[in-house]
C-alpha atoms as a PDB file:
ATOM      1  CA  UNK A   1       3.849 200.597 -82.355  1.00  0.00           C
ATOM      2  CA  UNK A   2       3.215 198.609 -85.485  1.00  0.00           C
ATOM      3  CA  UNK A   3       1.419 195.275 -85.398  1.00  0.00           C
ATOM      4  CA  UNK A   4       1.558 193.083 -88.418  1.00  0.00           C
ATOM      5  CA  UNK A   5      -1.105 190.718 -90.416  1.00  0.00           C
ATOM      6  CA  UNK A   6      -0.168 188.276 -88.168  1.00  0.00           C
ATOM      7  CA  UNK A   7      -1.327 190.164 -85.242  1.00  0.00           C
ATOM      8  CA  UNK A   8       2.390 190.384 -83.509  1.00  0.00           C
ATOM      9  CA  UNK A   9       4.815 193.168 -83.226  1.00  0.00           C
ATOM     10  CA  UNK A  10       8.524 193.961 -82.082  1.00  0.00           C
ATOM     11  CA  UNK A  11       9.325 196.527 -79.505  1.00  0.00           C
ATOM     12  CA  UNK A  12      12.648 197.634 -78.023  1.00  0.00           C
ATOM     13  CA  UNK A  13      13.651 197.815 -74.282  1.00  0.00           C
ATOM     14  CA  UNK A  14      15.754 201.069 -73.286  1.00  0.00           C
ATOM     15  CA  UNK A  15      18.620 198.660 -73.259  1.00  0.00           C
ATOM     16  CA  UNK A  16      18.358 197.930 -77.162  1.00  0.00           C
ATOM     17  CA  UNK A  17      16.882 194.685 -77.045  1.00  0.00           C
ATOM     18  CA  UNK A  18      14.243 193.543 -79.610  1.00  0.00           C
ATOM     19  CA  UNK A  19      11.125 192.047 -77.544  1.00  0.00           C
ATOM     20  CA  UNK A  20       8.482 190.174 -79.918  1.00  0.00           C
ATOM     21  CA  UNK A  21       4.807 189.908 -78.520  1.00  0.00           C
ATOM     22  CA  UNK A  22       2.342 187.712 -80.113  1.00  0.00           C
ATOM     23  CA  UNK A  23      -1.408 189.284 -80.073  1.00  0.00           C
ATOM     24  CA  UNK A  24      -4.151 186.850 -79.111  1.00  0.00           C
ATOM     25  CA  UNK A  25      -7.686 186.810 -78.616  1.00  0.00           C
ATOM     26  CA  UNK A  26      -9.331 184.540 -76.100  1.00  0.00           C
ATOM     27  CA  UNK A  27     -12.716 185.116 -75.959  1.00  0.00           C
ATOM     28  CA  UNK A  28     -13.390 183.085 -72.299  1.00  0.00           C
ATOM     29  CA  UNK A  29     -10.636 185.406 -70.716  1.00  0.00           C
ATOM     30  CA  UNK A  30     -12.380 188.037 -68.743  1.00  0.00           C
ATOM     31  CA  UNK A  31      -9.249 190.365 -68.403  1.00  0.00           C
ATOM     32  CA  UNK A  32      -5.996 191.260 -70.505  1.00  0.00           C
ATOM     33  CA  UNK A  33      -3.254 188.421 -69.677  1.00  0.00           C
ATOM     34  CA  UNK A  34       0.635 188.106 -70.351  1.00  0.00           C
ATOM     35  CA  UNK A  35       2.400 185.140 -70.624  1.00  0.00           C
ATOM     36  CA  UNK A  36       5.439 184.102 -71.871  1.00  0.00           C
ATOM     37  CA  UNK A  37       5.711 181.656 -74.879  1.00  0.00           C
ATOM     38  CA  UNK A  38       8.928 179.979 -73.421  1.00  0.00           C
ATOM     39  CA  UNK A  39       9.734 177.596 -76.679  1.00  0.00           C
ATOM     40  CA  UNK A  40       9.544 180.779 -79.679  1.00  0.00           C
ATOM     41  CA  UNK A  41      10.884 183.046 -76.775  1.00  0.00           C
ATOM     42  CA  UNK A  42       8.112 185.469 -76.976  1.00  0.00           C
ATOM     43  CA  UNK A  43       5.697 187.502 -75.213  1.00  0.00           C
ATOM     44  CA  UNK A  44       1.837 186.637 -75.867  1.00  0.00           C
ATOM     45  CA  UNK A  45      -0.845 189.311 -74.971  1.00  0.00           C
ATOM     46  CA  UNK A  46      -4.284 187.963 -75.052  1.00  0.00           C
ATOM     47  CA  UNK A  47      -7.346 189.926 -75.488  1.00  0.00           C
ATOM     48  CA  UNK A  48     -10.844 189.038 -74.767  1.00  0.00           C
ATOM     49  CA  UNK A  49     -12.382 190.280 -78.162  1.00  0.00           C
ATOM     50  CA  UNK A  50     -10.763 191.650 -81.709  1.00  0.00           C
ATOM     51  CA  UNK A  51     -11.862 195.346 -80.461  1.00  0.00           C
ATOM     52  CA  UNK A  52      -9.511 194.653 -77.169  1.00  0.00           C
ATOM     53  CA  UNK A  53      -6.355 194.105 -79.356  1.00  0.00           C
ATOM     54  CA  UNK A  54      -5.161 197.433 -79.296  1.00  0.00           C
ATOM     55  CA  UNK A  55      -5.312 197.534 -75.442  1.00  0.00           C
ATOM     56  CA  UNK A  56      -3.375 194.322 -74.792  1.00  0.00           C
ATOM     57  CA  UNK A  57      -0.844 195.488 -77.334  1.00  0.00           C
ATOM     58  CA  UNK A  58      -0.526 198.373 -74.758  1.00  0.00           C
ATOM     59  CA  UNK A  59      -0.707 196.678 -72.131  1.00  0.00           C
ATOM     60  CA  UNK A  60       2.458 194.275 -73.351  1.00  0.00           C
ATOM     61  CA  UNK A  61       4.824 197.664 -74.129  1.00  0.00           C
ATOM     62  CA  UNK A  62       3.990 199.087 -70.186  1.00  0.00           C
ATOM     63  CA  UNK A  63       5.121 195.875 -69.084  1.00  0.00           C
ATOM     64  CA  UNK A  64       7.980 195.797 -71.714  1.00  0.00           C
ATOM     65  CA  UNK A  65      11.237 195.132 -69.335  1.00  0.00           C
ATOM     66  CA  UNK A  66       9.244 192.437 -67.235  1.00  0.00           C
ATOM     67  CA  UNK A  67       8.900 190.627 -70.283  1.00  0.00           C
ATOM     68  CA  UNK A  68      12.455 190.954 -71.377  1.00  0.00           C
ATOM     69  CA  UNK A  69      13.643 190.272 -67.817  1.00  0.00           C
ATOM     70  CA  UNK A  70      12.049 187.543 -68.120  1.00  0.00           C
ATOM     71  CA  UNK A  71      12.800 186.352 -71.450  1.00  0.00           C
ATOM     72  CA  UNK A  72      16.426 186.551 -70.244  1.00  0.00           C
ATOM     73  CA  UNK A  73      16.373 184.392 -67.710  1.00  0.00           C
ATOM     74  CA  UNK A  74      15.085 181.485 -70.104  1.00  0.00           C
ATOM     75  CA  UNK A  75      17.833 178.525 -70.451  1.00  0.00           C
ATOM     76  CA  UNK A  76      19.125 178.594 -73.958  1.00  0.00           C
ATOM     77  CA  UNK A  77      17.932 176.049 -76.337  1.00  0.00           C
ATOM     78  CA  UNK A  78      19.412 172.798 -76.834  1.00  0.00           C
ATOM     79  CA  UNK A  79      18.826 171.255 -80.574  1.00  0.00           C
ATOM     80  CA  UNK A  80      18.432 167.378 -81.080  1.00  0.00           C
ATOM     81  CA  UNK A  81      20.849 167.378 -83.538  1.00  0.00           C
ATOM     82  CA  UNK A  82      24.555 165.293 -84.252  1.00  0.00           C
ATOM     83  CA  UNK A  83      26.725 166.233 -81.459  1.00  0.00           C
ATOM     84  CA  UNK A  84      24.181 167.769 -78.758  1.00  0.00           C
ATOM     85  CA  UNK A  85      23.913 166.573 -75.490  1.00  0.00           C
ATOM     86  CA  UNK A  86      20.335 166.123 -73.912  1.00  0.00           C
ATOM     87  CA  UNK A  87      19.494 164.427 -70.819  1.00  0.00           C
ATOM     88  CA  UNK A  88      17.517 160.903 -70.921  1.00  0.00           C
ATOM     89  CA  UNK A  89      16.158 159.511 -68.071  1.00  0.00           C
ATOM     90  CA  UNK A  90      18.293 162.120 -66.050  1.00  0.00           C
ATOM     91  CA  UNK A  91      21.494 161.158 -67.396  1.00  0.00           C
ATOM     92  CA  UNK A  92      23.347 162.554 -69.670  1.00  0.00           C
ATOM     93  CA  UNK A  93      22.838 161.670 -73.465  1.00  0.00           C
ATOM     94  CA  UNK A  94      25.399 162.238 -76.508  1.00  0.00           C
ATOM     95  CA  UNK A  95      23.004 162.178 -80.072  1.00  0.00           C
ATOM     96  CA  UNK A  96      25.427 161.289 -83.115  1.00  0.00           C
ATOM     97  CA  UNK A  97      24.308 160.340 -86.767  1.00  0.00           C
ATOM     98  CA  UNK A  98      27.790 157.992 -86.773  1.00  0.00           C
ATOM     99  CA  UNK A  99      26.453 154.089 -86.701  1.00  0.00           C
ATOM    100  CA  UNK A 100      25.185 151.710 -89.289  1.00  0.00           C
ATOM    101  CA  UNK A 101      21.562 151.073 -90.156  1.00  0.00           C
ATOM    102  CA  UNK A 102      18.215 152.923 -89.921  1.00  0.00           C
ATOM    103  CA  UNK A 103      16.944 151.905 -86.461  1.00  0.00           C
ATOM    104  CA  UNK A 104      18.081 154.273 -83.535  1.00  0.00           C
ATOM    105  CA  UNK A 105      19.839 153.028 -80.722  1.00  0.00           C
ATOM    106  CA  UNK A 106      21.173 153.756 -77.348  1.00  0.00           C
ATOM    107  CA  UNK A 107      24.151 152.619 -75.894  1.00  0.00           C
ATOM    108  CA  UNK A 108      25.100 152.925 -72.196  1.00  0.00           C
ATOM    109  CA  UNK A 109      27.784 154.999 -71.053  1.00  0.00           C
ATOM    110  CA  UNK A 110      29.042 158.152 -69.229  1.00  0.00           C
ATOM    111  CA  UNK A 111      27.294 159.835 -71.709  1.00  0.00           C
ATOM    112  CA  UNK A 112      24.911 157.539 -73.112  1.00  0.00           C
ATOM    113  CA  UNK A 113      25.324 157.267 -76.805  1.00  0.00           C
ATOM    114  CA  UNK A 114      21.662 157.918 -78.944  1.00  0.00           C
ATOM    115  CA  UNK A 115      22.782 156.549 -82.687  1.00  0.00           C
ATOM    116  CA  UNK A 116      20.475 157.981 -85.443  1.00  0.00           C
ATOM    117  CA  UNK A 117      21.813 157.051 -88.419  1.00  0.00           C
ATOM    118  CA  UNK A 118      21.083 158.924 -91.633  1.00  0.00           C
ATOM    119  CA  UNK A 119      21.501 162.720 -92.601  1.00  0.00           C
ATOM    120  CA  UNK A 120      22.465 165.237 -89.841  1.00  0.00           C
ATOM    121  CA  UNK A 121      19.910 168.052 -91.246  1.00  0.00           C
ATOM    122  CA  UNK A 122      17.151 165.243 -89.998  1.00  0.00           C
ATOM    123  CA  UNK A 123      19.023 163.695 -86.930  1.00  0.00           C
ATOM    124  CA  UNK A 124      16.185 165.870 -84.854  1.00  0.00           C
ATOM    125  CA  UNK A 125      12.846 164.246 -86.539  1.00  0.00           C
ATOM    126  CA  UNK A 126      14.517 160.952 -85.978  1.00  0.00           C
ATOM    127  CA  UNK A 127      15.510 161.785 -82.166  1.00  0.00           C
ATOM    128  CA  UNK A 128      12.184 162.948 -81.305  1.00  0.00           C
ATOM    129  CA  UNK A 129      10.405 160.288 -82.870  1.00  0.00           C
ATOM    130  CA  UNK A 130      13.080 158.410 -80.229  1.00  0.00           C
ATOM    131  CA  UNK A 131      12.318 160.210 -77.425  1.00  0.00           C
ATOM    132  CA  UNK A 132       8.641 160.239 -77.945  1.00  0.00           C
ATOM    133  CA  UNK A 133       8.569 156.513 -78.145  1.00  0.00           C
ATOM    134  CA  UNK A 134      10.677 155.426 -75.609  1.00  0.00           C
ATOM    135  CA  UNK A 135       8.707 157.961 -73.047  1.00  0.00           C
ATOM    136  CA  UNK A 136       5.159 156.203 -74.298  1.00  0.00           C
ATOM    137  CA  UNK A 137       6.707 152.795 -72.915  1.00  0.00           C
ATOM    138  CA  UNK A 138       7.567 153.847 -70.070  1.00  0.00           C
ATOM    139  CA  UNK A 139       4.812 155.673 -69.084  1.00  0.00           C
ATOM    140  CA  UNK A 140       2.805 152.609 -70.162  1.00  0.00           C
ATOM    141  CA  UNK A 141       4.519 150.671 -67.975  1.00  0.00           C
ATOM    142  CA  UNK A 142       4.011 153.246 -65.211  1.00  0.00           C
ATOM    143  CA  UNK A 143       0.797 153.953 -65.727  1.00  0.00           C
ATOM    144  CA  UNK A 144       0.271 149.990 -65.489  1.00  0.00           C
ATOM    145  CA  UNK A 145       1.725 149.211 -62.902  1.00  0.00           C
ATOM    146  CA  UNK A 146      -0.149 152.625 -60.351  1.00  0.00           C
ATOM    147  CA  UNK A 147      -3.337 151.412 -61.934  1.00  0.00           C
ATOM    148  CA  UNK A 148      -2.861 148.147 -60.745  1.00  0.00           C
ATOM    149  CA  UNK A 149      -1.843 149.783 -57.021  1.00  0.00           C
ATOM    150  CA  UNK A 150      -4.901 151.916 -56.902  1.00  0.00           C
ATOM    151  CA  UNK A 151      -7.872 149.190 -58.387  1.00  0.00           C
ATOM    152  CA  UNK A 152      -8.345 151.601 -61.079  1.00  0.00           C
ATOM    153  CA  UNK A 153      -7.968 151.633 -65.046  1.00  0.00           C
ATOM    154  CA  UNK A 154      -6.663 153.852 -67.009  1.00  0.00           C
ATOM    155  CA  UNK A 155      -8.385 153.606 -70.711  1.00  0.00           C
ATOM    156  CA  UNK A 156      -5.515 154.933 -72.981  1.00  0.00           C
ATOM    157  CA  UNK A 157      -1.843 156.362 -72.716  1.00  0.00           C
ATOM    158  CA  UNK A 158      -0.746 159.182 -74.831  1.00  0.00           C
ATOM    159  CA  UNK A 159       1.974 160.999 -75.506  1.00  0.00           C
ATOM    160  CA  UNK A 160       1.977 164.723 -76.916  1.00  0.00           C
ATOM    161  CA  UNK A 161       4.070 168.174 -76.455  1.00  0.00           C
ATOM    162  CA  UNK A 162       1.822 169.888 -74.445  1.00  0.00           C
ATOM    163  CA  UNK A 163       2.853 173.456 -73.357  1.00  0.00           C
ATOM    164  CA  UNK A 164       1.476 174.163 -70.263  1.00  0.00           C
ATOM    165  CA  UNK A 165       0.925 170.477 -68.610  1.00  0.00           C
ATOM    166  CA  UNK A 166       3.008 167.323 -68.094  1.00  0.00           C
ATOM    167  CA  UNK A 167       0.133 165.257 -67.525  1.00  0.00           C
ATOM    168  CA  UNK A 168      -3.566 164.981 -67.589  1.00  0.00           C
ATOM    169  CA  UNK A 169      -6.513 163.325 -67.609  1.00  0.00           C
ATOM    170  CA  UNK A 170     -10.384 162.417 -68.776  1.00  0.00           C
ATOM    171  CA  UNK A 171     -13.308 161.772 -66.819  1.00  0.00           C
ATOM    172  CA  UNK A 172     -13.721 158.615 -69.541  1.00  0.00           C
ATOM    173  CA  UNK A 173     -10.103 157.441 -68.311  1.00  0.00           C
ATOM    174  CA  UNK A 174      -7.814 158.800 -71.413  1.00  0.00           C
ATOM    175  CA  UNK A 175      -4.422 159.615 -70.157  1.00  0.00           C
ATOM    176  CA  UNK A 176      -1.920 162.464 -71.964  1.00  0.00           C
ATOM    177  CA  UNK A 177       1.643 162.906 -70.885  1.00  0.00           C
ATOM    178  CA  UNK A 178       4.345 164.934 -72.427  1.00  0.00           C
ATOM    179  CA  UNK A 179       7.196 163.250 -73.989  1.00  0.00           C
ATOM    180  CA  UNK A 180       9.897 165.593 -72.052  1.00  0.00           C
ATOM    181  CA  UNK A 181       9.263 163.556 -69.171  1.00  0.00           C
ATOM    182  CA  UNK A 182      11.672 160.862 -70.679  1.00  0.00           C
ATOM    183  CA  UNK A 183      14.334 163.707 -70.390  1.00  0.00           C
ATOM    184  CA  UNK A 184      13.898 163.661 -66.398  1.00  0.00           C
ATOM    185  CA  UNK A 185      15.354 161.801 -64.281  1.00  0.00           C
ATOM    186  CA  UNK A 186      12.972 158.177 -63.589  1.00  0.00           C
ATOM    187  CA  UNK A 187      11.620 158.945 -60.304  1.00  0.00           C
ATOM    188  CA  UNK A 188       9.759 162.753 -61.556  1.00  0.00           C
ATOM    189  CA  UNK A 189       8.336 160.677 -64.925  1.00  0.00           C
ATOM    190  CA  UNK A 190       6.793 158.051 -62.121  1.00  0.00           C
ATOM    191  CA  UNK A 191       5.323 161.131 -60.158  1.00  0.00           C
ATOM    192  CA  UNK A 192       3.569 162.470 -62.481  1.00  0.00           C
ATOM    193  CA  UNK A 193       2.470 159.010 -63.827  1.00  0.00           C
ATOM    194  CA  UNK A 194       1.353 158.342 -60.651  1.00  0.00           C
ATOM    195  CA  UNK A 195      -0.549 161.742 -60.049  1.00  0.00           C
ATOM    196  CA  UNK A 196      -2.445 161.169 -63.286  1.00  0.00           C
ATOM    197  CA  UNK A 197      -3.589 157.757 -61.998  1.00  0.00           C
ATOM    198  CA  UNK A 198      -5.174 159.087 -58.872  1.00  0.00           C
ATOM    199  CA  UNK A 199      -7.086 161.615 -60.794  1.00  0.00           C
ATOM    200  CA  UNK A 200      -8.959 158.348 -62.160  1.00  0.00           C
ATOM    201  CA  UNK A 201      -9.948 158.358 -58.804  1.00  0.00           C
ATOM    202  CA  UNK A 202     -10.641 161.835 -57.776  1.00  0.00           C
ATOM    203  CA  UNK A 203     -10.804 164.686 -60.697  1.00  0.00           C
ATOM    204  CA  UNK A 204      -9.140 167.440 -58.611  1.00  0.00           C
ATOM    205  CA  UNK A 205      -6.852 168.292 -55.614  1.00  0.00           C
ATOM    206  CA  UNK A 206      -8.239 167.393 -52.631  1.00  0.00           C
ATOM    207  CA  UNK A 207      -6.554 165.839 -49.692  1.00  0.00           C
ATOM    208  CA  UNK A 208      -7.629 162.278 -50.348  1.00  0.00           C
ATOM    209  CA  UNK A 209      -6.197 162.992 -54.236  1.00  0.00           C
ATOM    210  CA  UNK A 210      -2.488 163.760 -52.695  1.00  0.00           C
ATOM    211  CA  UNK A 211      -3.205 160.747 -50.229  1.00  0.00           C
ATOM    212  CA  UNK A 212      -3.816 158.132 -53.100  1.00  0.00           C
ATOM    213  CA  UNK A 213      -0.472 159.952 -55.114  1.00  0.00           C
ATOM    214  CA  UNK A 214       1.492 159.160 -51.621  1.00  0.00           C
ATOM    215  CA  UNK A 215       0.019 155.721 -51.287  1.00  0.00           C
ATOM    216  CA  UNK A 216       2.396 155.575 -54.994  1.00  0.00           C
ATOM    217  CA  UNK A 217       5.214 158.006 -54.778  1.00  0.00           C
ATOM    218  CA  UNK A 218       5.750 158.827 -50.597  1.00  0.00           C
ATOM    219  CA  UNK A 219       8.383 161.121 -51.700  1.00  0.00           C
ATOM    220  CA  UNK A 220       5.689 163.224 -54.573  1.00  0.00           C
ATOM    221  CA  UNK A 221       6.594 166.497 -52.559  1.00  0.00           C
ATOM    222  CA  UNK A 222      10.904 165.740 -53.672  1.00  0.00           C
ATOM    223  CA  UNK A 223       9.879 165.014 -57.115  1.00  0.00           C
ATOM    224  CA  UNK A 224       7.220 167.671 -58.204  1.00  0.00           C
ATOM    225  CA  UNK A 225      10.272 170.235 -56.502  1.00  0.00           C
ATOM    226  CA  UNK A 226      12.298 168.667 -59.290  1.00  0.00           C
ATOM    227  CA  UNK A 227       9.925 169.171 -62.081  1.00  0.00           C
ATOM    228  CA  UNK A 228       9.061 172.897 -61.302  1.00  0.00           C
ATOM    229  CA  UNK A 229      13.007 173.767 -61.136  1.00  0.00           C
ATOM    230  CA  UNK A 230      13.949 172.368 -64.022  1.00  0.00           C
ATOM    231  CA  UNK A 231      10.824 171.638 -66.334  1.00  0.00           C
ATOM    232  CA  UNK A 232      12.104 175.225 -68.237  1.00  0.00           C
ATOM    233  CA  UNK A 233      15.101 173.405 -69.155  1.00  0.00           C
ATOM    234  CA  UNK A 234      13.320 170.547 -70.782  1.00  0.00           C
ATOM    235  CA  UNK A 235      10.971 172.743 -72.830  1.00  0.00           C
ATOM    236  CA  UNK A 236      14.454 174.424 -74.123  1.00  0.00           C
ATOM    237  CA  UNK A 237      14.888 171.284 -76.095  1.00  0.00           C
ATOM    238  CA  UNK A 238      13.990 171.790 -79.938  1.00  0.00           C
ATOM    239  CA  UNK A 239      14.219 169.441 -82.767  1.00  0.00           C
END
């Protein structure tokens, strides 16, 4: 088992496939952990100290055809590039470079057409620049309009490509979404717009938090079911 500088390392199932596992070390984690790094399509094995390395490298290879199950069962990737077809807003969206000028544009259709003019090899940078903006206005608007519902304010709106979250939020009132939510259909984006709103009003789980996401979305339940079914496939989206 060889680990490189980089502290990761390639092992093979009894099948032939070639399994890469990132080493980590977390010192707050009180045990070895696996996860799954779904976007570089990796394991990650985190340790809590340097001297622990060696065991969670161990403890990766035992658990070697989990992992690749696993890994096998990940949607394929979908590039932003000329001639891909993402989803926006839930609907299916055809990206092409073909159009005139430097602003991009959407057209409505059955696909949708996203124009980004300019060379193919960048069409991605200038989609997710897009897709990032167009999911920070309508979150705005979202997050405007459940403040407004609730009495509450919300201090700032964000937009980043968090890993592991699709929203969250500050005790000072900052809110962070992830841009993917402009690839799901209108109704999930508002749930979890919604859901970060009622945290400004209580900073956990409680009954009265899912009572103030109700008094917003009464069908949250419908719409979080949505987002954990198919938030894989929006993470499968690369530039």
């Amino acid at each position: 088992m060889f680990i490189n500088k980089q502290n990761k390392m390639s092992l093979t199932t009894n099948s032939g496939q070639t399994v890469n596992v990132r080493l980590e070390v977390n010192p707050k984690a009180k045990r070895l952990i696996l996860r799954l790094d779904e976007r570089k399509r990796e394991a990650v094995a985190v340790a809590p100290s340097k001297r622990k390395l060696g065991e969670a490298a161990e403890f990766a290879r035992d658990r070697l055809e989990w992992i690749a199950n696993h890994l096998n069962a990940l949607p394929n990737h979908i590039g932003l590039c000329d001639g891909s077809e993402i989803m926006l807003r839930g609907l299916p969206c055809l990206i092409t470079t073909e159009g005139n000028g430097r602003i991009a544009k959407l057209e409505d259709g059955d696909p949708q057409i996203l124009r980004v003019p300019g060379l193919a090899e960048t069409a991605g940078q200038r989609v997710e620049r897009f897709l990032r903006k167009t999911a920070k206005s309508d979150l705005s608007d979202s997050v405007e309009r459940y403040c407004t519902h609730l009495g509450v304010d919300a201090r700032r709106v964000t937009v980043k490509d968090t890993k592991t979250r699709w929203g969250s939020c500050t005790s000072d009132g900052r809110l962070a979404f992830s841009w993917r939510l402009i690839m799901a259909p209108t109704d999930v984006l508002e749930y979890v717009a919604a859901h970060e709103c009622a945290h400004l009003l209580e900073m956990n789980h409680s009954p009265r938090f899912w009572a103030h996401v109700e008094r917003c979305r009464p069908d949250w339940k419908k719409e979080r079911a949505w987002l954990r079914r198919n938030g894989r496939e929006l993470h499968a989206v690369q530039a």
